[in-house]
Protein backbone atom coordinates (compact mmCIF):
# COMPACT_ATOMS: atom_id res chain seq x y z
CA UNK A 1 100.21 121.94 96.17
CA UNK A 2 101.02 118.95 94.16
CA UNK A 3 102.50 115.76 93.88
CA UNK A 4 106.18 116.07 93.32
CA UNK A 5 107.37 111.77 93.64
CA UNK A 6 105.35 109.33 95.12
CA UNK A 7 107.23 106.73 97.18
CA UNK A 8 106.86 103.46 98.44
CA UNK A 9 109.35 101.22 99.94
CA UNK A 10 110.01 96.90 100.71
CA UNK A 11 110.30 95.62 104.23
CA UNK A 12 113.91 95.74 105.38
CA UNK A 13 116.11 94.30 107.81
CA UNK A 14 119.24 96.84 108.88
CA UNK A 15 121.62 95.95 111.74
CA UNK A 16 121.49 98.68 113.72
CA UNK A 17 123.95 98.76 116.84
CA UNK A 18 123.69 95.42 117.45
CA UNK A 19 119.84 94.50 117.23
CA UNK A 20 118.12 94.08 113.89
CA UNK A 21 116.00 96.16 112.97
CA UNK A 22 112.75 95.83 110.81
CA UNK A 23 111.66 99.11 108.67
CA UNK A 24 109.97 100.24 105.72
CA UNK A 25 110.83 103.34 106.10
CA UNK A 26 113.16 103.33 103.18
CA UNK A 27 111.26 104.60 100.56
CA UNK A 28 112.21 105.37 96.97
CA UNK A 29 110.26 107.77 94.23
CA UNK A 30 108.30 104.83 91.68
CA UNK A 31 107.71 105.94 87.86
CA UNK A 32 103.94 104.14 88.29
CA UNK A 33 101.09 105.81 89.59
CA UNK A 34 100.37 104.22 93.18
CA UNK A 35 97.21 103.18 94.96
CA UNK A 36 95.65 104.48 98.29
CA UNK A 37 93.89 102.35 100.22
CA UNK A 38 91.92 102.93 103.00
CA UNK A 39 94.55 101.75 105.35
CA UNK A 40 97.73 102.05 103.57
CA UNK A 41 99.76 102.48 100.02
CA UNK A 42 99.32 99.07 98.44
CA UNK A 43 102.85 97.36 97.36
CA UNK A 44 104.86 99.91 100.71
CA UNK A 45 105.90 98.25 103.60
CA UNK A 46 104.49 98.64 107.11
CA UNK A 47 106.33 96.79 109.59
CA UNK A 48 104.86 98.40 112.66
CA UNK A 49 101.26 98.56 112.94
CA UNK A 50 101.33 100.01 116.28
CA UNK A 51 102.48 103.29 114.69
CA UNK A 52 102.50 103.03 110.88
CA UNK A 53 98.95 102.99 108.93
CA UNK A 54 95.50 102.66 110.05
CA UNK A 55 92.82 104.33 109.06
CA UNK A 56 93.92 108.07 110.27
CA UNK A 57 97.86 107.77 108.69
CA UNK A 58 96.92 105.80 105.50
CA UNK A 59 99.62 108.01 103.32
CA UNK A 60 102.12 110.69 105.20
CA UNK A 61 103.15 113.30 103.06
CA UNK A 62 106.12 115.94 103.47
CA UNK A 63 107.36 119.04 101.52
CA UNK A 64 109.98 118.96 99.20
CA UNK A 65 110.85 122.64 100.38
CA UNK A 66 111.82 121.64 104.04
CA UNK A 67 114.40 119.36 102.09
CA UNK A 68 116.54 122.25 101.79
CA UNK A 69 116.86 122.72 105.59
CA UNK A 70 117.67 118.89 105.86
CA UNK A 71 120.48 118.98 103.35
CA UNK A 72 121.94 121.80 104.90
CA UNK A 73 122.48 119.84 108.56
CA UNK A 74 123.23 116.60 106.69
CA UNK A 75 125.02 117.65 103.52
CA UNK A 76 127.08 114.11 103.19
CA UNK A 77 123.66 111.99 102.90
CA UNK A 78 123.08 110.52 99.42
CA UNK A 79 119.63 112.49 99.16
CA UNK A 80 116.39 111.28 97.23
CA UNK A 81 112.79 112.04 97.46
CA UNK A 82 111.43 109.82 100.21
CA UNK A 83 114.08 110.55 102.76
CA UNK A 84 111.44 111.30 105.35
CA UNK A 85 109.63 107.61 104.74
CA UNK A 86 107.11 109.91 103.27
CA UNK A 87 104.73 108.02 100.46
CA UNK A 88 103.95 111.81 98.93
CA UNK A 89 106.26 114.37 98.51
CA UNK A 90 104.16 117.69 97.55
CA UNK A 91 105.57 121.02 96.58
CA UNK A 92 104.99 123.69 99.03
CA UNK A 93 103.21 121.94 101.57
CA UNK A 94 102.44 124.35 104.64
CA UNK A 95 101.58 122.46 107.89
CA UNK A 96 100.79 126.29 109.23
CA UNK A 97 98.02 126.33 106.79
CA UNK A 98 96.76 122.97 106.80
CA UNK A 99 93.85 122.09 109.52
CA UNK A 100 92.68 118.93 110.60
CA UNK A 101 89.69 117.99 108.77
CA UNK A 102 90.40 119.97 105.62
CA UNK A 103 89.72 117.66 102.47
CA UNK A 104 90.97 117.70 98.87
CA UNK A 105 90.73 116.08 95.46
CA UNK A 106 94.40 114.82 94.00
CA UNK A 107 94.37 111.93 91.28
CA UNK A 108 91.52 109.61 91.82
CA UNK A 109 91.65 109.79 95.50
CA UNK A 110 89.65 112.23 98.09
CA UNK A 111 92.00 112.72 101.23
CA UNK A 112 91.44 114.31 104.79
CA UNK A 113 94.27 116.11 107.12
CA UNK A 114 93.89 114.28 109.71
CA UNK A 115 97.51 114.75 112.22
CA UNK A 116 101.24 115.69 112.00
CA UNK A 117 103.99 112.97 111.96
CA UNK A 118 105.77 112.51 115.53
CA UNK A 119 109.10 110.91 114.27
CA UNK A 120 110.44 107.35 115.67
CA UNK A 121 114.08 106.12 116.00
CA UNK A 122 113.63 104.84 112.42
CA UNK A 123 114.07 108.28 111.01
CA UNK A 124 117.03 107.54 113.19
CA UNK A 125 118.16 104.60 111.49
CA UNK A 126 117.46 106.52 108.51
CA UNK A 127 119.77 109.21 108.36
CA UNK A 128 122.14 106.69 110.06
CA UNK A 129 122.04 109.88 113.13
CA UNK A 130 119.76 109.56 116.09
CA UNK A 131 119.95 112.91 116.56
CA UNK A 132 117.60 113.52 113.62
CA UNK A 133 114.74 112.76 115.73
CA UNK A 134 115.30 115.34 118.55
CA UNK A 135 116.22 117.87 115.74
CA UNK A 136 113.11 116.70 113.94
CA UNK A 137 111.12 117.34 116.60
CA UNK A 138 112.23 120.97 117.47
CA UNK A 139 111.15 122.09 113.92
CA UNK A 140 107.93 122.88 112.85
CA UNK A 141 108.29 120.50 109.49
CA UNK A 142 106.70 117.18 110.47
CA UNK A 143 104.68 116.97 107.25
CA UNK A 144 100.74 115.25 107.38
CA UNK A 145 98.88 112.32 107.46
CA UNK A 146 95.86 111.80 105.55
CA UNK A 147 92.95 109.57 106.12
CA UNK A 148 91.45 108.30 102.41
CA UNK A 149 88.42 108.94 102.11
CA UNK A 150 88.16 107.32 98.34
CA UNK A 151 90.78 105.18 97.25
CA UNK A 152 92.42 105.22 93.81
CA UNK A 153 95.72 106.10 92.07
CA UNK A 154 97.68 109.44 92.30
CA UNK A 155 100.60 110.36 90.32
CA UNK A 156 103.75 112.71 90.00
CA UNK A 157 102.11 115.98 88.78
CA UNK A 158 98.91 115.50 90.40
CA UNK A 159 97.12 119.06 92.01
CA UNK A 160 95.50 119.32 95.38
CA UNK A 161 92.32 120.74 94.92
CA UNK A 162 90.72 121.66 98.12
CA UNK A 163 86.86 120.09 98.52
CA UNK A 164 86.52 121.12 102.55
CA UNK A 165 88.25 123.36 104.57
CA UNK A 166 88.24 123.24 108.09
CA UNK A 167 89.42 126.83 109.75
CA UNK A 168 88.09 126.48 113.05
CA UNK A 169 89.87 123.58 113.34
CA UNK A 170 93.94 123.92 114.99
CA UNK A 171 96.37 123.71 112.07
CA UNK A 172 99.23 120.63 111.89
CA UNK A 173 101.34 122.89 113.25
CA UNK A 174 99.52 123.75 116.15
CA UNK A 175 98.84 119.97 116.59
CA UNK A 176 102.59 119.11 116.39
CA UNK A 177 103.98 121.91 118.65
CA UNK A 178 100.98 120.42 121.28
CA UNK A 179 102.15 117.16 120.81
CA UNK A 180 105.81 118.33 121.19
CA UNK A 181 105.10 120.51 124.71
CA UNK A 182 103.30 117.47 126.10
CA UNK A 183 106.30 115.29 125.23
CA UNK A 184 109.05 117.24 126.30
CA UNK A 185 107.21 118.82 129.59
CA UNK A 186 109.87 118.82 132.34
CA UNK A 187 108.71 116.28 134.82
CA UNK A 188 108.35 116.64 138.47
């Protein structure tokens, strides 16, 4: 795996069927390295606390190969790296393979896996589509948060190198598709 844009984005204010809403989850690919902090990317907008940032979803991260699905179901989106409100996106970035707990090396920083993405009606507002987030959540593509465990900078081009791995741990994807039975369980 490795870093194929990093992304960061600036608070923003979109109408959005009446109400305004407040987002920073429109992020754009920088040119400059950027810096992880323990509980965020400085200089990218978090706008809700509650569910953005922290400690255990510092930096999200999502594959640039499960942009091909994407573009297929939304082909008239003006598509850039970042779509997701992802601040890394890394080449071939398996959420079957990654387990909570497992650690790497990339740029200056030491990261842990530490849970799957569950999407919001931002993505919503994103794709300008609410049914992104349903469809989001019946595919097994939610990409990973990481917890820092030492802050620097990381780059485009920057390699994962793996420092801890974590097997008997469940994988993203078993995390996510958990997460997705409890929150879709018909209720009695």
């Amino acid at each position: 795996m490795k870093i194929v844009a990093t992304n960061i984005g600036e608070r923003k204010e979109i109408d959005w069927k009446g109400k305004t809403v407040t987002t920073g989850i429109f992020k754009f690919p920088v040119e400059t390295p950027i810096f992880l902090d323990v509980e965020k990317v400085k200089d990218d907008a978090i706008c809700d606390r509650k569910y953005h940032g922290g400690i255990d979803q510092a930096v999200y991260a999502y594959s640039e190969k499960h942009y091909a699905y994407w573009k297929e179901l939304y082909p008239n989106l003006d598509w850039e790296l970042g779509m997701f409100g992802e601040n890394l996106t890394v080449s071939d970035l398996e959420e079957s393979q990654l387990h909570v707990g497992d650690t790497f090396k990339v740029g200056e920083v030491i990261i842990e896996v530490t849970k799957p993405r569950q999407p919001c009606m931002k993505l919503g507002v994103r794709f300008n589509d609410m049914k992104i987030v349903k469809q989001f959540w019946q595919q097994n593509l939610p990409g990973v948060y990481f917890k820092i465990l030492q802050t620097g900078f990381v780059k485009a081009g920057d390699e994962f190198e793996q420092v801890k791995s974590c097997p008997q741990n469940p994988t993203i994807e078993e995390v996510y598709k958990s997460k997705r039975e409890a929150k879709f369980k018909p209720k009695n």
